[in-house]
PDB file of N, CA and C in Angstrom:
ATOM      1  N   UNK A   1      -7.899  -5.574   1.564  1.00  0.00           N
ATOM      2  CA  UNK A   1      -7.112  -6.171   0.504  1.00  0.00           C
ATOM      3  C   UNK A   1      -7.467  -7.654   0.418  1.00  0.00           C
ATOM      4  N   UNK A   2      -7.295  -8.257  -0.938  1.00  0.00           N
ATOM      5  CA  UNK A   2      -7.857  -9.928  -0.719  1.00  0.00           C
ATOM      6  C   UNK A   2      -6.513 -10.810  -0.744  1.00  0.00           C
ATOM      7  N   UNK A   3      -7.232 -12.144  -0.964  1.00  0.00           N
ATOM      8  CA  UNK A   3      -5.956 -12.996  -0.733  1.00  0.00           C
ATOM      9  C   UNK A   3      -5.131 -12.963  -1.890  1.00  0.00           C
ATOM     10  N   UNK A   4      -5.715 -12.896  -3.297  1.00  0.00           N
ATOM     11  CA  UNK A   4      -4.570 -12.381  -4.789  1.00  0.00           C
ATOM     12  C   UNK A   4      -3.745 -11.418  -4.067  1.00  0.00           C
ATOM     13  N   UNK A   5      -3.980 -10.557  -3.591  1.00  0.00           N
ATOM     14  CA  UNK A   5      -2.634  -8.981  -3.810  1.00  0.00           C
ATOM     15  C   UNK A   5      -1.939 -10.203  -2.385  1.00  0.00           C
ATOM     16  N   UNK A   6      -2.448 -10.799  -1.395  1.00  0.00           N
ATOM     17  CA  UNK A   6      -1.731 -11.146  -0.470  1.00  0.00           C
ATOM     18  C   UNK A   6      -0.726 -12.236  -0.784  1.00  0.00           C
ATOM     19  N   UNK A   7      -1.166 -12.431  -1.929  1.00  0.00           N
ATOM     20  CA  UNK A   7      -0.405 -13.831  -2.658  1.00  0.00           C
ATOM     21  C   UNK A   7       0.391 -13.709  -3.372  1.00  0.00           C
ATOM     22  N   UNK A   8       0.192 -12.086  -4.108  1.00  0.00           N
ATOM     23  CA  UNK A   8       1.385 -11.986  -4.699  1.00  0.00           C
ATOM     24  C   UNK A   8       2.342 -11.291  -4.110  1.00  0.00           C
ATOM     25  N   UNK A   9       2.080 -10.622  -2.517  1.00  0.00           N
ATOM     26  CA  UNK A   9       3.283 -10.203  -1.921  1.00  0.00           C
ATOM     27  C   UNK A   9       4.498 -11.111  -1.453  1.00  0.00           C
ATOM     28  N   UNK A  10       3.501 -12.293  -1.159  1.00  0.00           N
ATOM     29  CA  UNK A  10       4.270 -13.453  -0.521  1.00  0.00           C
ATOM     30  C   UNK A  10       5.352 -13.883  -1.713  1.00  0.00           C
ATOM     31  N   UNK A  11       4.249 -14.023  -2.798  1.00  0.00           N
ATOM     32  CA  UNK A  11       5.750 -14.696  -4.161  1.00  0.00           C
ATOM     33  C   UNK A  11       6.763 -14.007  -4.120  1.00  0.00           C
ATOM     34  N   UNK A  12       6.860 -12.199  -4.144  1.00  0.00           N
ATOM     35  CA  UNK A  12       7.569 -11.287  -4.260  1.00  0.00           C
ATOM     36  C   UNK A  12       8.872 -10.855  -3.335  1.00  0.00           C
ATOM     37  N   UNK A  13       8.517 -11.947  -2.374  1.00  0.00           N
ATOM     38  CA  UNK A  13       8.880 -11.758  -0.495  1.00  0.00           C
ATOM     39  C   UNK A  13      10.132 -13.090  -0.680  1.00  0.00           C
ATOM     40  N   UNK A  14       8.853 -14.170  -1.122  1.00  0.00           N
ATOM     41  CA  UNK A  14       9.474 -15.477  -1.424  1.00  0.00           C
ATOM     42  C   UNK A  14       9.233 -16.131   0.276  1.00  0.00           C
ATOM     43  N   UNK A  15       8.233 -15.542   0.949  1.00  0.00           N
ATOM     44  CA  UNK A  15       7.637 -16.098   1.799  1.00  0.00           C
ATOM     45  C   UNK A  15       6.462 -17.151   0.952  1.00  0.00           C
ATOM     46  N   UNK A  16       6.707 -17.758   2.377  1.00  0.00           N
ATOM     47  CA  UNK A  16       5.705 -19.664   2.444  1.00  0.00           C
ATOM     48  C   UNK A  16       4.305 -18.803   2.181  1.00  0.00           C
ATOM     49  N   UNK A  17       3.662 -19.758   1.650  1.00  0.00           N
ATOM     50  CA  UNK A  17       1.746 -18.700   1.719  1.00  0.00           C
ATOM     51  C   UNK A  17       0.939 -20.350   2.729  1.00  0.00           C
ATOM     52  N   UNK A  18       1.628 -20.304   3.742  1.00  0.00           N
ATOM     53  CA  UNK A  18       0.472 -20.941   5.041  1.00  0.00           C
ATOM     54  C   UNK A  18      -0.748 -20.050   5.509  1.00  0.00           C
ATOM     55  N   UNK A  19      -1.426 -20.621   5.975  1.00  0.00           N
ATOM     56  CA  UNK A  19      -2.638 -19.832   6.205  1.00  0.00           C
ATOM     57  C   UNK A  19      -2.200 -18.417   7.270  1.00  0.00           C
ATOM     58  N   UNK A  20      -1.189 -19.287   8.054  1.00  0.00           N
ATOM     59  CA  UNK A  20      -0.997 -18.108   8.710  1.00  0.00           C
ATOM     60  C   UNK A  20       0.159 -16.038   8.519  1.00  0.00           C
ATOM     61  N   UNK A  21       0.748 -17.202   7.569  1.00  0.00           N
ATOM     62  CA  UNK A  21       1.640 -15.666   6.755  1.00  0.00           C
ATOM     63  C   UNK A  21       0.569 -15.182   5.608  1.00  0.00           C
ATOM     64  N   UNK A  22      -0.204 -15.713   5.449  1.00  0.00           N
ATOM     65  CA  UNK A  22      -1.370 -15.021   4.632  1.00  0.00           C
ATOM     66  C   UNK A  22      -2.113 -14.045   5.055  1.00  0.00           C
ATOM     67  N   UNK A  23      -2.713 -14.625   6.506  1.00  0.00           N
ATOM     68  CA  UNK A  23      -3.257 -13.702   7.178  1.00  0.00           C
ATOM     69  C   UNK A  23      -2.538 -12.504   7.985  1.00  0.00           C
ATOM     70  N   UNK A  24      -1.054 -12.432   8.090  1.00  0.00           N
ATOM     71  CA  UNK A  24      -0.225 -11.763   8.510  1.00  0.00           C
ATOM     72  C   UNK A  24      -0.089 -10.701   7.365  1.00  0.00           C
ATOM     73  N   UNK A  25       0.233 -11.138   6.131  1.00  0.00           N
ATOM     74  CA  UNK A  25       0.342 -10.116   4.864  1.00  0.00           C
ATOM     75  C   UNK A  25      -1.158  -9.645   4.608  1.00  0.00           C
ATOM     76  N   UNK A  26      -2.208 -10.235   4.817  1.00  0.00           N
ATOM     77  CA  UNK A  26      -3.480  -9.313   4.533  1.00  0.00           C
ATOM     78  C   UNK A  26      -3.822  -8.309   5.678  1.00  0.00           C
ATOM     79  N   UNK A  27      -3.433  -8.424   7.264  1.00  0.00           N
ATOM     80  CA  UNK A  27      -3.640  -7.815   8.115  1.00  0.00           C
ATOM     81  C   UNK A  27      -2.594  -6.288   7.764  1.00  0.00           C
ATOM     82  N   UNK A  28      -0.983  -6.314   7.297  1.00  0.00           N
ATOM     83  CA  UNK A  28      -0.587  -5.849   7.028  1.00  0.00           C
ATOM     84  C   UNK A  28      -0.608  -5.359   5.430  1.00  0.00           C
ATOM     85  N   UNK A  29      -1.656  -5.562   4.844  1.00  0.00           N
ATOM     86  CA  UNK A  29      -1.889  -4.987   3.562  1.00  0.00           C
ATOM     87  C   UNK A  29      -2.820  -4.137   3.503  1.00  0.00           C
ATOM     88  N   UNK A  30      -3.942  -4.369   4.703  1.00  0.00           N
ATOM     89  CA  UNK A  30      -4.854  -3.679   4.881  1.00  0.00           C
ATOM     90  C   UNK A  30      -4.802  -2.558   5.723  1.00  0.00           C
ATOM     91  N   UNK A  31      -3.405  -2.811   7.051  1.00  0.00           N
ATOM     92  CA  UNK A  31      -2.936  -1.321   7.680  1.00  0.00           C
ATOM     93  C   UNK A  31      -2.346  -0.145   6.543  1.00  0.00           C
ATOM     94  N   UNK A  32      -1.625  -0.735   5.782  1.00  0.00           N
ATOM     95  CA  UNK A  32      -0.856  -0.081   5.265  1.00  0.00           C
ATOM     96  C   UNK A  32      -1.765   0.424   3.893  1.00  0.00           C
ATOM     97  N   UNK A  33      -3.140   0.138   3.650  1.00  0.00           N
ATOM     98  CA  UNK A  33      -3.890   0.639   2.522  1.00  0.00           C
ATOM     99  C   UNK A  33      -4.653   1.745   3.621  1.00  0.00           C
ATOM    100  N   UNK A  34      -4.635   1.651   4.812  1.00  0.00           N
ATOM    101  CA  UNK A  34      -5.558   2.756   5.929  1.00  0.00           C
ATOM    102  C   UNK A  34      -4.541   3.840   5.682  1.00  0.00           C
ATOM    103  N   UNK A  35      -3.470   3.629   6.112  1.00  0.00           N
ATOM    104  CA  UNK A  35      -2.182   4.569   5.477  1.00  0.00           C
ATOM    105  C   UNK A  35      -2.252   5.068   4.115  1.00  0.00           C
ATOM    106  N   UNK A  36      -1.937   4.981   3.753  1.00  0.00           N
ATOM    107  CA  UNK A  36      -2.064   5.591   2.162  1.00  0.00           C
ATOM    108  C   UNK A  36      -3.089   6.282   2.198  1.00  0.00           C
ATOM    109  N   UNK A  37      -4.312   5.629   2.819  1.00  0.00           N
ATOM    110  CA  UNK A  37      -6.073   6.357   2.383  1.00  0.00           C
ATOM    111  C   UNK A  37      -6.085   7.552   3.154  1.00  0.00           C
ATOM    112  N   UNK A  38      -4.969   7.430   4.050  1.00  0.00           N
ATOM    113  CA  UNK A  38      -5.326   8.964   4.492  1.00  0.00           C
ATOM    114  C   UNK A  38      -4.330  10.385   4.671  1.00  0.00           C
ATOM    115  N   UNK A  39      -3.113   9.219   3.824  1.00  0.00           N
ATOM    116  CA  UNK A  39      -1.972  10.135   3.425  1.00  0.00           C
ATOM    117  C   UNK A  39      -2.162  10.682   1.935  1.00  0.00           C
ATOM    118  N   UNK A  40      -3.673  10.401   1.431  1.00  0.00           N
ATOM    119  CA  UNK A  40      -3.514  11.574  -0.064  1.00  0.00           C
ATOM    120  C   UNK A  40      -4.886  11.382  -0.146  1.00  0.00           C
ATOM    121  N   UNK A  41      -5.139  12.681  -1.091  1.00  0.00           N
ATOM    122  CA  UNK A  41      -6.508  13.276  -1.091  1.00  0.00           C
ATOM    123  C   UNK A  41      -7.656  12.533  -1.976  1.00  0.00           C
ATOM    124  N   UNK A  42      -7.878  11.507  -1.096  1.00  0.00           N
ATOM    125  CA  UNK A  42      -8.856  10.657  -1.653  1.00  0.00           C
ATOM    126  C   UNK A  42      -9.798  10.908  -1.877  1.00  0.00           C
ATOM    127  N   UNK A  43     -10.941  11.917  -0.982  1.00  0.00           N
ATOM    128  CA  UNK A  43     -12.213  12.177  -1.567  1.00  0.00           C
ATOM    129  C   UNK A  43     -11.801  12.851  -2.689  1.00  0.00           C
ATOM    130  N   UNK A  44     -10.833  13.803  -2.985  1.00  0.00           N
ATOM    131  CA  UNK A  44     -10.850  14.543  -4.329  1.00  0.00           C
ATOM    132  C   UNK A  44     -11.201  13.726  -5.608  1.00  0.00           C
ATOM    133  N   UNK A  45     -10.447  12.753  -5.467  1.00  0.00           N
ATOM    134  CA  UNK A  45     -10.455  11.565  -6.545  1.00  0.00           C
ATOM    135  C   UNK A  45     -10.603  10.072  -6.136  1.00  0.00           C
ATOM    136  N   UNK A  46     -11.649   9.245  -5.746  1.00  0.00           N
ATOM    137  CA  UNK A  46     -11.851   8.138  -5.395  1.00  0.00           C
ATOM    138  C   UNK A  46     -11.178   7.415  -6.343  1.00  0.00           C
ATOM    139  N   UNK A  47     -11.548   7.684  -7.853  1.00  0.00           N
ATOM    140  CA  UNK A  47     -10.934   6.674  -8.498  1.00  0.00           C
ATOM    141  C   UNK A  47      -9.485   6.355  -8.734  1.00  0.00           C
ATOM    142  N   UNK A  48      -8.698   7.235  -7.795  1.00  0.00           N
ATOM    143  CA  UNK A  48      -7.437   6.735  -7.694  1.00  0.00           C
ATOM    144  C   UNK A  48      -7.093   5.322  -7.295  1.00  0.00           C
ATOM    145  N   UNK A  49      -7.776   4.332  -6.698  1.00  0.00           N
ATOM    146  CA  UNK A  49      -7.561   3.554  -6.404  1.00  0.00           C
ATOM    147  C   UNK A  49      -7.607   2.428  -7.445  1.00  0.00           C
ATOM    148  N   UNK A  50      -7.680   2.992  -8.393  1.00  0.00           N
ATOM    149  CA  UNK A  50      -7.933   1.867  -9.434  1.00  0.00           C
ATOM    150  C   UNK A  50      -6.426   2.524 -10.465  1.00  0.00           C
ATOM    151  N   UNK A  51      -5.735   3.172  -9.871  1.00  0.00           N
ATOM    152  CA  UNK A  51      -4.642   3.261 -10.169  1.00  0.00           C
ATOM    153  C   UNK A  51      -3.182   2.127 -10.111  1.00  0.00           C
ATOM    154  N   UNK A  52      -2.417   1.623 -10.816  1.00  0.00           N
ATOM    155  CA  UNK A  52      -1.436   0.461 -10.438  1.00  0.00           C
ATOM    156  C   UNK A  52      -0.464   1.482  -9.149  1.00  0.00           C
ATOM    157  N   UNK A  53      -0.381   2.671  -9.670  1.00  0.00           N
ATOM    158  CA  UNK A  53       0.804   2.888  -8.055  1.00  0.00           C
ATOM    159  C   UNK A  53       0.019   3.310  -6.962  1.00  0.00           C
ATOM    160  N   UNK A  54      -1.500   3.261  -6.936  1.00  0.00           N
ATOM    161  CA  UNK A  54      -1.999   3.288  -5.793  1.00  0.00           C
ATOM    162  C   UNK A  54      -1.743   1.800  -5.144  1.00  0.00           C
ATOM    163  N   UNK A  55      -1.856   0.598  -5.837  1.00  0.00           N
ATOM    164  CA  UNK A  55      -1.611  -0.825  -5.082  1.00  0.00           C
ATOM    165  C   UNK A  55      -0.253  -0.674  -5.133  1.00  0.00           C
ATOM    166  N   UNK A  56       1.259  -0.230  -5.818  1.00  0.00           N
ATOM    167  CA  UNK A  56       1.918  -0.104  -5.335  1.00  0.00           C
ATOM    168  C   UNK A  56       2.417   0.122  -4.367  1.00  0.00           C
ATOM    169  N   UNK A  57       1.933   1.249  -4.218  1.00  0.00           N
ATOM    170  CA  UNK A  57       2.419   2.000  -2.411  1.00  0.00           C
ATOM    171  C   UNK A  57       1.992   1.407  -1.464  1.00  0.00           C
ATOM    172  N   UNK A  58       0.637   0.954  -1.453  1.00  0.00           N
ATOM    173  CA  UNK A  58      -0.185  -0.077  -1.023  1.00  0.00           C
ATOM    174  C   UNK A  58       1.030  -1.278  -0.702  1.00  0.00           C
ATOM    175  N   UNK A  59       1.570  -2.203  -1.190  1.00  0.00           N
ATOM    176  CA  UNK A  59       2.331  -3.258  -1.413  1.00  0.00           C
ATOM    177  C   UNK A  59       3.502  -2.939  -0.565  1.00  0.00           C
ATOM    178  N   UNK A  60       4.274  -1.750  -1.285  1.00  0.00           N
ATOM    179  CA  UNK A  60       5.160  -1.514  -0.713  1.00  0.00           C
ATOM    180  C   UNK A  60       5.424  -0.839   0.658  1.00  0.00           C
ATOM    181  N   UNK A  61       4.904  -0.220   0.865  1.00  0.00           N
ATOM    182  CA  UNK A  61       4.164  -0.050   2.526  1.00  0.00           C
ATOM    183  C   UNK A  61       4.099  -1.468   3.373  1.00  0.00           C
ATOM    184  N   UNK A  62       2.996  -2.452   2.596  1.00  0.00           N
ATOM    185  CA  UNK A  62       2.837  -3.033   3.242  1.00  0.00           C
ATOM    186  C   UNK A  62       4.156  -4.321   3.543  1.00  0.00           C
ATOM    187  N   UNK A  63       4.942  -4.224   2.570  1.00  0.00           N
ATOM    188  CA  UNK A  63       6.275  -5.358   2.262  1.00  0.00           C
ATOM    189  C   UNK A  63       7.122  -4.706   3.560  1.00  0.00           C
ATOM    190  N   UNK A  64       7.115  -3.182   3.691  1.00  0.00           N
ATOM    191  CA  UNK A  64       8.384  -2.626   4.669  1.00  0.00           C
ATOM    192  C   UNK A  64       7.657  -3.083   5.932  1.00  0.00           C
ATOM    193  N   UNK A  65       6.111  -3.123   6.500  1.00  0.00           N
ATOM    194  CA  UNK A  65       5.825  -3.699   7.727  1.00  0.00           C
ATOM    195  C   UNK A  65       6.420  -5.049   8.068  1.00  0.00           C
ATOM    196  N   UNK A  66       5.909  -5.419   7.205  1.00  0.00           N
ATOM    197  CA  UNK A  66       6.428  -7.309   6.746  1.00  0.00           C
ATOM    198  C   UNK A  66       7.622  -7.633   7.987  1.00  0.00           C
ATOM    199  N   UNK A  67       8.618  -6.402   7.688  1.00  0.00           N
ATOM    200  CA  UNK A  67      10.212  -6.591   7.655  1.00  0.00           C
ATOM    201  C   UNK A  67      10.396  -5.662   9.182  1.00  0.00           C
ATOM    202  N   UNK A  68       9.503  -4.719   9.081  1.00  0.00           N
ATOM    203  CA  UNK A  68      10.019  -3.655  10.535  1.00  0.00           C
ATOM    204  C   UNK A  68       8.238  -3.065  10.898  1.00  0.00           C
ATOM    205  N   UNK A  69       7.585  -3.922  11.536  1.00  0.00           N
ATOM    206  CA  UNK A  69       6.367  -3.855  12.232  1.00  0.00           C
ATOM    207  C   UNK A  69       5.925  -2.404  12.775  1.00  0.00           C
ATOM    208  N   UNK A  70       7.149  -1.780  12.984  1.00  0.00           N
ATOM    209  CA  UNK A  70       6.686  -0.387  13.854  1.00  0.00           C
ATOM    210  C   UNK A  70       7.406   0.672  12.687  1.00  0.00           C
ATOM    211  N   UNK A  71       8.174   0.404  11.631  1.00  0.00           N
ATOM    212  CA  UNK A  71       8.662   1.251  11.205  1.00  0.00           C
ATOM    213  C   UNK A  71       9.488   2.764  11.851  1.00  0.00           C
ATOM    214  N   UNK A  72      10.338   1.649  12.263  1.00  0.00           N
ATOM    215  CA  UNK A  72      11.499   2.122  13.606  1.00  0.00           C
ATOM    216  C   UNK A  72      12.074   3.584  12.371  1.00  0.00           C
ATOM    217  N   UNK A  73      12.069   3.153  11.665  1.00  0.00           N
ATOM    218  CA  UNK A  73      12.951   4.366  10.492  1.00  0.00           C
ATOM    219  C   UNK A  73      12.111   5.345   9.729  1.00  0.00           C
ATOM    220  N   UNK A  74      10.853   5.354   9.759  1.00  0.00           N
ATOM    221  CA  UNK A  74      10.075   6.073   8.943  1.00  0.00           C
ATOM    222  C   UNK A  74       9.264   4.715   8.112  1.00  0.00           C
ATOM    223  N   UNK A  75       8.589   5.600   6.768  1.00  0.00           N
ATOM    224  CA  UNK A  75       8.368   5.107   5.913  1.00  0.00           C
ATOM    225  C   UNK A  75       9.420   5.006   4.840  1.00  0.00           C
ATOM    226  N   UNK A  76       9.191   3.682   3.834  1.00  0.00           N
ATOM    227  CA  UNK A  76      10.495   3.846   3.059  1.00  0.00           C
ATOM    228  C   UNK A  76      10.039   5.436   2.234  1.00  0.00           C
ATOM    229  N   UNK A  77      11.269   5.872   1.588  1.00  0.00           N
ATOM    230  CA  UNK A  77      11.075   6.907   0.715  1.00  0.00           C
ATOM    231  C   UNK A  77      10.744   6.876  -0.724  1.00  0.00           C
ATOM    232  N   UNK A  78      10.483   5.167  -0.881  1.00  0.00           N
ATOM    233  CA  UNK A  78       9.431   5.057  -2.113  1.00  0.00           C
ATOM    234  C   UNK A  78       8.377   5.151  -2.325  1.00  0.00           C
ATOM    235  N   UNK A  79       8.007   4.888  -0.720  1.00  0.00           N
ATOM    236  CA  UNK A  79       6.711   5.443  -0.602  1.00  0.00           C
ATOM    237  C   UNK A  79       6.156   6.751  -0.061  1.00  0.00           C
ATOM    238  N   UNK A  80       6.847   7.166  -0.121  1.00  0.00           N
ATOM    239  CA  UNK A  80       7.011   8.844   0.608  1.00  0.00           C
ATOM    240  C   UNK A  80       6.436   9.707  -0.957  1.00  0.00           C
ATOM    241  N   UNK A  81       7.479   8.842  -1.973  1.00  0.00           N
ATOM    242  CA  UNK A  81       7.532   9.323  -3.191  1.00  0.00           C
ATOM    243  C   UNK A  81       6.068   8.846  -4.137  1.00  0.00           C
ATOM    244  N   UNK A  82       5.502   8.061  -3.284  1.00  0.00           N
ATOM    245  CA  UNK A  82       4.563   7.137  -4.304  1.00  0.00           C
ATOM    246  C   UNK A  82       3.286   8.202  -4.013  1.00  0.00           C
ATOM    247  N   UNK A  83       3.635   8.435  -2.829  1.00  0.00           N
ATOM    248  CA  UNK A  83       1.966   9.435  -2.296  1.00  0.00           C
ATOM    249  C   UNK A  83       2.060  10.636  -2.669  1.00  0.00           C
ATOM    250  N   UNK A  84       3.453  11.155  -2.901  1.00  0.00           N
ATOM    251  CA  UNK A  84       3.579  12.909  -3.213  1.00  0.00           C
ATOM    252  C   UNK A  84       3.088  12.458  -5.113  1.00  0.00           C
ATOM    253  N   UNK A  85       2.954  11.852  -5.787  1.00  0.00           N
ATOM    254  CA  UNK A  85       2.612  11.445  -6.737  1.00  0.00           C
ATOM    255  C   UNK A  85       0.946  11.547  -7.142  1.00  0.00           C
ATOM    256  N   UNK A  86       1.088  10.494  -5.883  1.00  0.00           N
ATOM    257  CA  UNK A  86      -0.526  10.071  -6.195  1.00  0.00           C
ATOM    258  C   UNK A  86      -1.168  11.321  -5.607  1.00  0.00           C
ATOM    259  N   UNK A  87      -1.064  12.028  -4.697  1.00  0.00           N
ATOM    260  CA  UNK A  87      -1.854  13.411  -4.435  1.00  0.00           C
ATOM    261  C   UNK A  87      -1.359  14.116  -5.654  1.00  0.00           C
ATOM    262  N   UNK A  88      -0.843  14.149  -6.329  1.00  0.00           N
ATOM    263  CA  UNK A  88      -0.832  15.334  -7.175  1.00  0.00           C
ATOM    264  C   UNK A  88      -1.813  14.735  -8.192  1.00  0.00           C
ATOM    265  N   UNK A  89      -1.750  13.451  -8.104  1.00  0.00           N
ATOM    266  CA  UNK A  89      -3.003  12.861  -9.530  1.00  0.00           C
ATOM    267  C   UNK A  89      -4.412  13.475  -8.507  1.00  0.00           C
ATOM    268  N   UNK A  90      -4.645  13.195  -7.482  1.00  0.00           N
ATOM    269  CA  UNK A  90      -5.843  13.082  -6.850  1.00  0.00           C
ATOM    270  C   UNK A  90      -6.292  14.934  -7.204  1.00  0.00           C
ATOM    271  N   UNK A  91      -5.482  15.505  -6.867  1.00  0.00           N
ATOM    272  CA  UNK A  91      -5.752  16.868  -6.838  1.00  0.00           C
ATOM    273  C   UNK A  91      -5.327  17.294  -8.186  1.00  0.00           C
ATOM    274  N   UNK A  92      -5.067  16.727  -9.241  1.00  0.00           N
ATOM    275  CA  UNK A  92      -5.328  17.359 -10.955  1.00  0.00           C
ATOM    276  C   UNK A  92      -6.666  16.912 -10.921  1.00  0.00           C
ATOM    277  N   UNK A  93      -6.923  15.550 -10.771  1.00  0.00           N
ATOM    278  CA  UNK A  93      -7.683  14.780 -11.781  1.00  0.00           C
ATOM    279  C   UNK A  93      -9.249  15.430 -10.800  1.00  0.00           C
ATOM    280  N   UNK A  94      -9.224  15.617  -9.809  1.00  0.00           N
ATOM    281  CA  UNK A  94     -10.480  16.500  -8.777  1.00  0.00           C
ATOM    282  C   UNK A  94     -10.474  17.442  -9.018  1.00  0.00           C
ATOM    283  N   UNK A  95      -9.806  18.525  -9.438  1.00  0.00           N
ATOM    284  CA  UNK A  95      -9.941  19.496  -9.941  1.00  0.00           C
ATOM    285  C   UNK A  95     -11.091  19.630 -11.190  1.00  0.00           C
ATOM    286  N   UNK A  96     -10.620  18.526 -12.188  1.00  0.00           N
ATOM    287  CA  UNK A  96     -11.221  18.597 -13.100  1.00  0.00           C
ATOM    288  C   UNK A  96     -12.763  18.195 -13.317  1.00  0.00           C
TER     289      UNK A  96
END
Protein backbone atom coordinates (compact mmCIF):
# COMPACT_ATOMS: atom_id res chain seq x y z
CA UNK A 1 0.00 0.00 0.00
CA UNK A 2 1.58 3.65 -0.55
CA UNK A 3 1.78 6.64 1.47
CA UNK A 4 -1.77 8.35 -0.32
CA UNK A 5 -4.11 5.35 1.00
CA UNK A 6 -1.75 5.75 4.31
CA UNK A 7 -2.61 9.35 4.40
CA UNK A 8 -5.85 9.12 3.96
CA UNK A 9 -6.36 6.61 6.79
CA UNK A 10 -4.65 8.89 9.11
CA UNK A 11 -7.14 12.00 8.05
CA UNK A 12 -10.03 9.49 8.58
CA UNK A 13 -8.50 8.32 12.10
CA UNK A 14 -7.65 12.05 12.71
CA UNK A 15 -4.28 10.67 13.63
CA UNK A 16 -0.92 13.02 13.40
CA UNK A 17 0.82 11.79 9.86
CA UNK A 18 4.65 11.85 11.59
CA UNK A 19 6.85 9.74 9.87
CA UNK A 20 6.39 7.37 12.34
CA UNK A 21 2.35 6.74 12.45
CA UNK A 22 2.81 6.64 8.74
CA UNK A 23 4.90 3.92 8.76
CA UNK A 24 2.73 2.20 11.42
CA UNK A 25 -0.54 2.68 9.09
CA UNK A 26 1.42 1.42 5.94
CA UNK A 27 2.88 -1.63 7.86
CA UNK A 28 -0.71 -2.19 8.94
CA UNK A 29 -2.26 -1.49 5.54
CA UNK A 30 -0.16 -3.82 3.98
CA UNK A 31 -0.94 -6.82 6.71
CA UNK A 32 -4.31 -6.31 6.37
CA UNK A 33 -4.22 -6.17 2.22
CA UNK A 34 -2.16 -9.95 2.80
CA UNK A 35 -5.53 -10.63 4.57
CA UNK A 36 -8.01 -9.87 2.26
CA UNK A 37 -5.59 -11.40 -0.66
CA UNK A 38 -6.11 -14.50 0.72
CA UNK A 39 -9.51 -14.34 2.20
CA UNK A 40 -11.19 -14.17 -1.51
CA UNK A 41 -10.61 -15.69 -4.71
CA UNK A 42 -8.13 -13.64 -6.23
CA UNK A 43 -6.58 -15.62 -8.93
CA UNK A 44 -10.21 -16.03 -10.25
CA UNK A 45 -10.33 -12.34 -10.79
CA UNK A 46 -7.10 -10.25 -10.33
CA UNK A 47 -8.80 -7.31 -11.39
CA UNK A 48 -10.68 -7.09 -8.34
CA UNK A 49 -8.33 -5.02 -6.91
CA UNK A 50 -9.03 -2.18 -8.82
CA UNK A 51 -12.30 -2.38 -7.21
CA UNK A 52 -13.24 0.75 -4.47
CA UNK A 53 -14.51 -2.05 -1.80
CA UNK A 54 -11.54 -4.03 -2.43
CA UNK A 55 -9.42 -0.79 -0.81
CA UNK A 56 -12.25 -0.60 1.42
CA UNK A 57 -11.90 -3.72 3.26
CA UNK A 58 -8.38 -3.13 2.73
CA UNK A 59 -8.75 0.26 4.96
CA UNK A 60 -11.06 -1.02 7.10
CA UNK A 61 -9.23 -4.04 8.20
CA UNK A 62 -6.51 -2.10 8.34
CA UNK A 63 -8.24 1.02 10.68
CA UNK A 64 -9.55 -2.07 13.21
CA UNK A 65 -5.58 -3.13 13.59
CA UNK A 66 -4.82 0.54 14.14
CA UNK A 67 -7.15 0.21 17.33
CA UNK A 68 -6.76 -3.73 18.46
CA UNK A 69 -3.27 -5.09 16.97
CA UNK A 70 -4.20 -8.77 17.54
CA UNK A 71 -7.82 -8.50 16.88
CA UNK A 72 -8.73 -9.87 20.33
CA UNK A 73 -12.56 -9.99 18.86
CA UNK A 74 -12.36 -11.24 15.40
CA UNK A 75 -12.52 -9.27 12.38
CA UNK A 76 -14.97 -6.41 12.31
CA UNK A 77 -18.17 -7.77 10.55
CA UNK A 78 -17.83 -5.13 7.89
CA UNK A 79 -15.34 -6.71 6.83
CA UNK A 80 -16.47 -10.14 7.13
CA UNK A 81 -19.23 -8.61 4.91
CA UNK A 82 -16.87 -6.77 2.49
CA UNK A 83 -15.08 -10.21 1.44
CA UNK A 84 -18.34 -12.41 1.27
CA UNK A 85 -19.04 -9.64 -1.43
CA UNK A 86 -15.99 -9.33 -3.06
CA UNK A 87 -15.69 -13.29 -3.57
CA UNK A 88 -18.86 -13.40 -5.03
CA UNK A 89 -17.60 -10.57 -7.63
CA UNK A 90 -14.28 -12.60 -7.97
CA UNK A 91 -16.14 -15.82 -8.70
CA UNK A 92 -19.03 -14.16 -11.20
CA UNK A 93 -16.72 -12.01 -12.90
CA UNK A 94 -13.95 -15.47 -13.32
CA UNK A 95 -16.41 -17.36 -14.32
CA UNK A 96 -16.96 -15.30 -17.14
Amino acid sequence: MDERLAKQVCDELHIDQTDEELATVIALLNGSQAVIDDSIELATYPAIVDNPLYNRAVITLGQAMYYDRNLANGQPKAVVLMVDHLNAICLTKGAN
